[in-house]
N, C-alpha and C. Protein backbone atom coordinates (compact mmCIF):
# COMPACT_ATOMS: atom_id res chain seq x y z
N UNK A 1 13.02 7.38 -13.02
CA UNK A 1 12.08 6.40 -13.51
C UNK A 1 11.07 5.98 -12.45
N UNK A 2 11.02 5.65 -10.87
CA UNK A 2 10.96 5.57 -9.90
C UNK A 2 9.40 6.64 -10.23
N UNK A 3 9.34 7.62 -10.32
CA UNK A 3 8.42 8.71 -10.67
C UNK A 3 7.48 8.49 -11.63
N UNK A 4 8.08 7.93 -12.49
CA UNK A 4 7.27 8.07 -13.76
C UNK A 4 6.46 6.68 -13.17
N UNK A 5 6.75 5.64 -12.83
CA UNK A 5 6.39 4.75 -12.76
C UNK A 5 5.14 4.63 -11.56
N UNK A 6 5.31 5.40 -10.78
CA UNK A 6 4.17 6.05 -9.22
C UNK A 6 3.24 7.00 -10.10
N UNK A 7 3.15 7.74 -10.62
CA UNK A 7 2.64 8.62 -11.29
C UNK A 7 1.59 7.91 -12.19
N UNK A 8 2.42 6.94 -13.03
CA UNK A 8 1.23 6.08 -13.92
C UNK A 8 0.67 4.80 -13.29
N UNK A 9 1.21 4.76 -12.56
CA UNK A 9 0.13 3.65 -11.72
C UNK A 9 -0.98 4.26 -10.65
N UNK A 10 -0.86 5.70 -10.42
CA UNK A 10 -1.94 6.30 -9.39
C UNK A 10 -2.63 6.82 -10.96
N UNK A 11 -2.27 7.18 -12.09
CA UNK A 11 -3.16 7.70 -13.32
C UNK A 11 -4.45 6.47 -13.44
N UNK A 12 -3.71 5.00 -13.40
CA UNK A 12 -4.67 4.25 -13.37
C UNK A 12 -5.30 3.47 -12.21
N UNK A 13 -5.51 3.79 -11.51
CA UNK A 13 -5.77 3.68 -10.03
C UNK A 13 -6.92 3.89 -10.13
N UNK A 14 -8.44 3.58 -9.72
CA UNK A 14 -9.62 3.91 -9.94
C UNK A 14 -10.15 4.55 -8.50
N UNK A 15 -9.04 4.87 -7.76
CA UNK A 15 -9.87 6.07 -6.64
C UNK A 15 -9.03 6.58 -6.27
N UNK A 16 -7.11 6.72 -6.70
CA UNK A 16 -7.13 7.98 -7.04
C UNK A 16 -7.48 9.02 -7.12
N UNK A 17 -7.76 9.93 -6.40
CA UNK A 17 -7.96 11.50 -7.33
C UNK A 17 -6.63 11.91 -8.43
N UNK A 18 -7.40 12.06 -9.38
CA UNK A 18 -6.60 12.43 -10.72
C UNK A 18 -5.66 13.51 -10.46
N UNK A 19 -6.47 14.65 -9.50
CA UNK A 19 -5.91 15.92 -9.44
C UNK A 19 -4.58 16.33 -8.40
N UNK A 20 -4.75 14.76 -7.67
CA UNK A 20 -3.38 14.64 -6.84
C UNK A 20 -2.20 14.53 -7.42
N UNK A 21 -2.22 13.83 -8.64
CA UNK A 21 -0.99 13.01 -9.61
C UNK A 21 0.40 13.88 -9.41
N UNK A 22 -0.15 15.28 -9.76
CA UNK A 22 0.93 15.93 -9.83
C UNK A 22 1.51 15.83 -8.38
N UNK A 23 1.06 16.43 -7.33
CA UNK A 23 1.35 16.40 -6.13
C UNK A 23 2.57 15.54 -5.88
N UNK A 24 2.03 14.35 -6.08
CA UNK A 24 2.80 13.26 -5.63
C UNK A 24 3.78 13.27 -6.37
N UNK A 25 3.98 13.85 -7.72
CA UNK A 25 5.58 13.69 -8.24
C UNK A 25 6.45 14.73 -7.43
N UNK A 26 6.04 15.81 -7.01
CA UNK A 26 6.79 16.93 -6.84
C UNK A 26 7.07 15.81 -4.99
N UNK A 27 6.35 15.40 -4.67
CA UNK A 27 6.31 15.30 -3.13
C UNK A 27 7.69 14.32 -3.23
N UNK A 28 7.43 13.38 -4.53
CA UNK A 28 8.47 12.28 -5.19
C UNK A 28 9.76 12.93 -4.86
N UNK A 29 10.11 13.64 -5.74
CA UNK A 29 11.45 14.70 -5.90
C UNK A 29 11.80 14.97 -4.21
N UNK A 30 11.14 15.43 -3.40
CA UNK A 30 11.41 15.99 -2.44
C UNK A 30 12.19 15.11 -1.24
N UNK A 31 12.12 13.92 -2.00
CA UNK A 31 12.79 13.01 -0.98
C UNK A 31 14.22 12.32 -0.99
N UNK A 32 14.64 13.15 -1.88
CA UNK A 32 16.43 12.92 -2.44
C UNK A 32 16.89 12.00 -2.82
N UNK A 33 15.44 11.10 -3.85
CA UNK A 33 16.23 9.74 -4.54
C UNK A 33 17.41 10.36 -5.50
N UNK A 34 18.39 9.51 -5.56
CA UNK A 34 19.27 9.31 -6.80
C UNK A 34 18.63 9.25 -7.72
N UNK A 35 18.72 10.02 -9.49
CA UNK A 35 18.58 9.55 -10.43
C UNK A 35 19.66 9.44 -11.17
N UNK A 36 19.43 8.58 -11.79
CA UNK A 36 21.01 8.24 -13.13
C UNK A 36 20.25 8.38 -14.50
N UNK A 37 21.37 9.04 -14.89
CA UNK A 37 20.88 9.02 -16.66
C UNK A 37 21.32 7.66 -17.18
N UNK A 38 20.74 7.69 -18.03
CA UNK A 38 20.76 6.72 -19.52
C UNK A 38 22.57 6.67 -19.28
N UNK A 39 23.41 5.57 -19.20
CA UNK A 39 24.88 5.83 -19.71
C UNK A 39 25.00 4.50 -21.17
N UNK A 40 26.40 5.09 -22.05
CA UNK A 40 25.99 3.97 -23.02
C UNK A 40 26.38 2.14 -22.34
N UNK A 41 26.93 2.55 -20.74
CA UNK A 41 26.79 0.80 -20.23
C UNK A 41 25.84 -0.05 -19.45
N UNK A 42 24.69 1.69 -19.26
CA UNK A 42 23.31 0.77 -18.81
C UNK A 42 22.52 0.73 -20.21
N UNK A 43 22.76 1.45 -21.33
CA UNK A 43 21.70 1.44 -22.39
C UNK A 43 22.27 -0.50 -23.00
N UNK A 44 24.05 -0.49 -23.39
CA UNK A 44 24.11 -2.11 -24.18
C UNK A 44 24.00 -2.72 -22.81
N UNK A 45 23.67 -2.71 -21.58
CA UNK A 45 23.87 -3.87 -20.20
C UNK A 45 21.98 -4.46 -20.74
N UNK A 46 21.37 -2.99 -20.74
CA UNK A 46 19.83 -3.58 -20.68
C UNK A 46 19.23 -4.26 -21.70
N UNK A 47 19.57 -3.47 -23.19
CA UNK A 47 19.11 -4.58 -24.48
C UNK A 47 19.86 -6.09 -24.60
N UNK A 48 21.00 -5.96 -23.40
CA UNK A 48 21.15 -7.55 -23.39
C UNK A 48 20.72 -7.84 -22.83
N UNK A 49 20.17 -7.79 -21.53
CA UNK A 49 19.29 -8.39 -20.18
C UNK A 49 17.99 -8.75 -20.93
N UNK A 50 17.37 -7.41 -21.74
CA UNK A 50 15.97 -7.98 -22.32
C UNK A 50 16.09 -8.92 -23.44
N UNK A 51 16.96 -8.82 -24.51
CA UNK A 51 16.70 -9.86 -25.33
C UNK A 51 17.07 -10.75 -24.52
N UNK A 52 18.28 -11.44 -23.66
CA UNK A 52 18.47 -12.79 -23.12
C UNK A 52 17.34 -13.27 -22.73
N UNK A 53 16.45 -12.39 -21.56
CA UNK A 53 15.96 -13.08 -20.59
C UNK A 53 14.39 -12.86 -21.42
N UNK A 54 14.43 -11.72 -21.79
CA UNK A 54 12.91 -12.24 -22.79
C UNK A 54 12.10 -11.09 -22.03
N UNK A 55 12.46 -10.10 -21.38
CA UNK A 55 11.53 -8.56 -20.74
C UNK A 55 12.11 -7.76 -21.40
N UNK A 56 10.72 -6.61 -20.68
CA UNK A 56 11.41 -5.61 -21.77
C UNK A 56 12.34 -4.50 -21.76
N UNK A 57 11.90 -3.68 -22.52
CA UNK A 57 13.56 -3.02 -22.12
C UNK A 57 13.49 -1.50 -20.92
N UNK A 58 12.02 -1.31 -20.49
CA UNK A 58 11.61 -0.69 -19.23
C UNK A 58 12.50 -1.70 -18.26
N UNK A 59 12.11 -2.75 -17.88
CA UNK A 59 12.15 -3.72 -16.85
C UNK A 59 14.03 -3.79 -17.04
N UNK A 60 14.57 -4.32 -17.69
CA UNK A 60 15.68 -4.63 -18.00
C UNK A 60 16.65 -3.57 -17.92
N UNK A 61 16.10 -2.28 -18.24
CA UNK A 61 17.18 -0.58 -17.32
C UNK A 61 16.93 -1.06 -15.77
N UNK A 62 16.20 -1.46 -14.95
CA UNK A 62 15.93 -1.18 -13.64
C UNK A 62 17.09 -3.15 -13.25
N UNK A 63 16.99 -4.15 -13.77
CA UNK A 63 18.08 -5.11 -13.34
C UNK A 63 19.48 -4.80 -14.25
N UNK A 64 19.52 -3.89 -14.99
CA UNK A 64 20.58 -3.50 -15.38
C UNK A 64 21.20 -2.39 -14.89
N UNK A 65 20.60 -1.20 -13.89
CA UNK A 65 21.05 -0.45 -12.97
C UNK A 65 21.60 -1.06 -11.61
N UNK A 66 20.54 -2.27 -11.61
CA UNK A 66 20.96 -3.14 -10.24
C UNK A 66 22.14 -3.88 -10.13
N UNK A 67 22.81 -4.49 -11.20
CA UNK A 67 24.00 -4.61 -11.91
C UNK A 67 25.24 -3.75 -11.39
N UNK A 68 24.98 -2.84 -12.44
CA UNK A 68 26.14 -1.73 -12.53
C UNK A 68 26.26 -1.23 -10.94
N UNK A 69 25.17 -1.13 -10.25
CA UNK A 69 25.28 -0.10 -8.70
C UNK A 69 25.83 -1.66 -7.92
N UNK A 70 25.68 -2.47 -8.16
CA UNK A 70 25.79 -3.84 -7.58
C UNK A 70 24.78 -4.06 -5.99
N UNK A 71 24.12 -3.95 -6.42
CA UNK A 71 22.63 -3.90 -5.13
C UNK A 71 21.41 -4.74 -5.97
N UNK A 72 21.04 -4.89 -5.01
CA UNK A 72 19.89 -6.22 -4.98
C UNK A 72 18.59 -5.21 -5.91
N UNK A 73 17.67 -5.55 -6.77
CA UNK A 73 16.51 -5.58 -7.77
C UNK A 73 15.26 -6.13 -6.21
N UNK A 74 14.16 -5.21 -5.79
CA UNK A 74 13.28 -5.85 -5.08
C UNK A 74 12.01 -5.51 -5.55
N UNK A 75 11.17 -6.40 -6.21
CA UNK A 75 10.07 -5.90 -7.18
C UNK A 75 8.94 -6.60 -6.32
N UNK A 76 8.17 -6.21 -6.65
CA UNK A 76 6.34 -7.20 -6.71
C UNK A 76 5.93 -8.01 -7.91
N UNK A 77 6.56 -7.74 -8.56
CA UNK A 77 6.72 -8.17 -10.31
C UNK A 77 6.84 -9.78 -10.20
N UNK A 78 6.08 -10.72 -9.93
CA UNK A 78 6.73 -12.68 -10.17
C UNK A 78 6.84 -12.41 -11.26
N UNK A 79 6.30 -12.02 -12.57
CA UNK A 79 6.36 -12.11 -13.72
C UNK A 79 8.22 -12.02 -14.14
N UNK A 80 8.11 -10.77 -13.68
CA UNK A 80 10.10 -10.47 -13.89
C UNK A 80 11.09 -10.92 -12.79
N UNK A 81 10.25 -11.57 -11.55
CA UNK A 81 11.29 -12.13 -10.96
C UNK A 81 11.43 -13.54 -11.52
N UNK A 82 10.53 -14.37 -12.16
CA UNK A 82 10.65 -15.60 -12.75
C UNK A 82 11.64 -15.44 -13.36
N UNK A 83 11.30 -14.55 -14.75
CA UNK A 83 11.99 -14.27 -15.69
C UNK A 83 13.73 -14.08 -15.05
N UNK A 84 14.11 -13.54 -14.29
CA UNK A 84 15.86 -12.86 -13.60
C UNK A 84 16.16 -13.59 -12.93
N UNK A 85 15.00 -14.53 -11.79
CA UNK A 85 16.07 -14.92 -10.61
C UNK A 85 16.84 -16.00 -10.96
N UNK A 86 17.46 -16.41 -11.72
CA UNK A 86 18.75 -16.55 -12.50
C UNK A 86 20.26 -15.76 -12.03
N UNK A 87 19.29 -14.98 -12.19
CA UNK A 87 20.50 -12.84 -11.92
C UNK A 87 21.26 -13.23 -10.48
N UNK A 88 20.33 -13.51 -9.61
CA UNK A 88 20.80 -13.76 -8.45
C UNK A 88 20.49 -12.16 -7.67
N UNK A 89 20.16 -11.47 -8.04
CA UNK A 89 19.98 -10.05 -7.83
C UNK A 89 18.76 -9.60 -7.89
N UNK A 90 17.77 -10.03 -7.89
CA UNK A 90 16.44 -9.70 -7.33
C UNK A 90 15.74 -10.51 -6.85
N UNK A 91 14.86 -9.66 -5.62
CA UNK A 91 14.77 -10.64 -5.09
C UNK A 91 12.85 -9.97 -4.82
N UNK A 92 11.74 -10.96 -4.44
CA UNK A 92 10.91 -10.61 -4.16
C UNK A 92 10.09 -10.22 -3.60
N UNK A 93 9.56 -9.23 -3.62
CA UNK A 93 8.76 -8.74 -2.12
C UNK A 93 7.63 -9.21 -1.74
């Protein structure tokens, strides 16, 4: 997710070069993040995180992975740290 999420924020980036996009995913990969699939206790952990707390259900896989791995959520996001720091588990950059 980590990828997808760098990828569409340099798509809308207004000096960007477009023609880098790809680059940067493959360069992404090359750096040996962990990915986790979908399991069915991060899919019911996150539609409860988002309906409780009121985000959505993008935002709510990423404090519901933070959960399950039991490690700290560190976003730029005030919007979703308002919303969690409740959680006790994210914290802001």
């Amino acid at each position: 997710m980590v990828v997808w999420e760098v990828l569409n924020a340099l798509k809308y980036h207004k000096y960007f070069p477009k023609q880098e996009i790809g680059k940067v995913g493959i360069i992404l990969l090359s750096y040996g993040f962990e990915f986790f699939e979908l399991s069915e206790e991060l899919i019911e952990r996150m539609v409860k995180l988002a309906l409780d707390l009121d985000i959505t259900i993008y935002d709510a896989c990423y404090v519901a992975l933070a959960e399950i791995l039991g490690c700290k959520l560190i976003t730029a996001d005030r919007n979703l740290f308002n919303k969690v720091r409740g959680e006790k588990l994210i914290e802001l950059l």
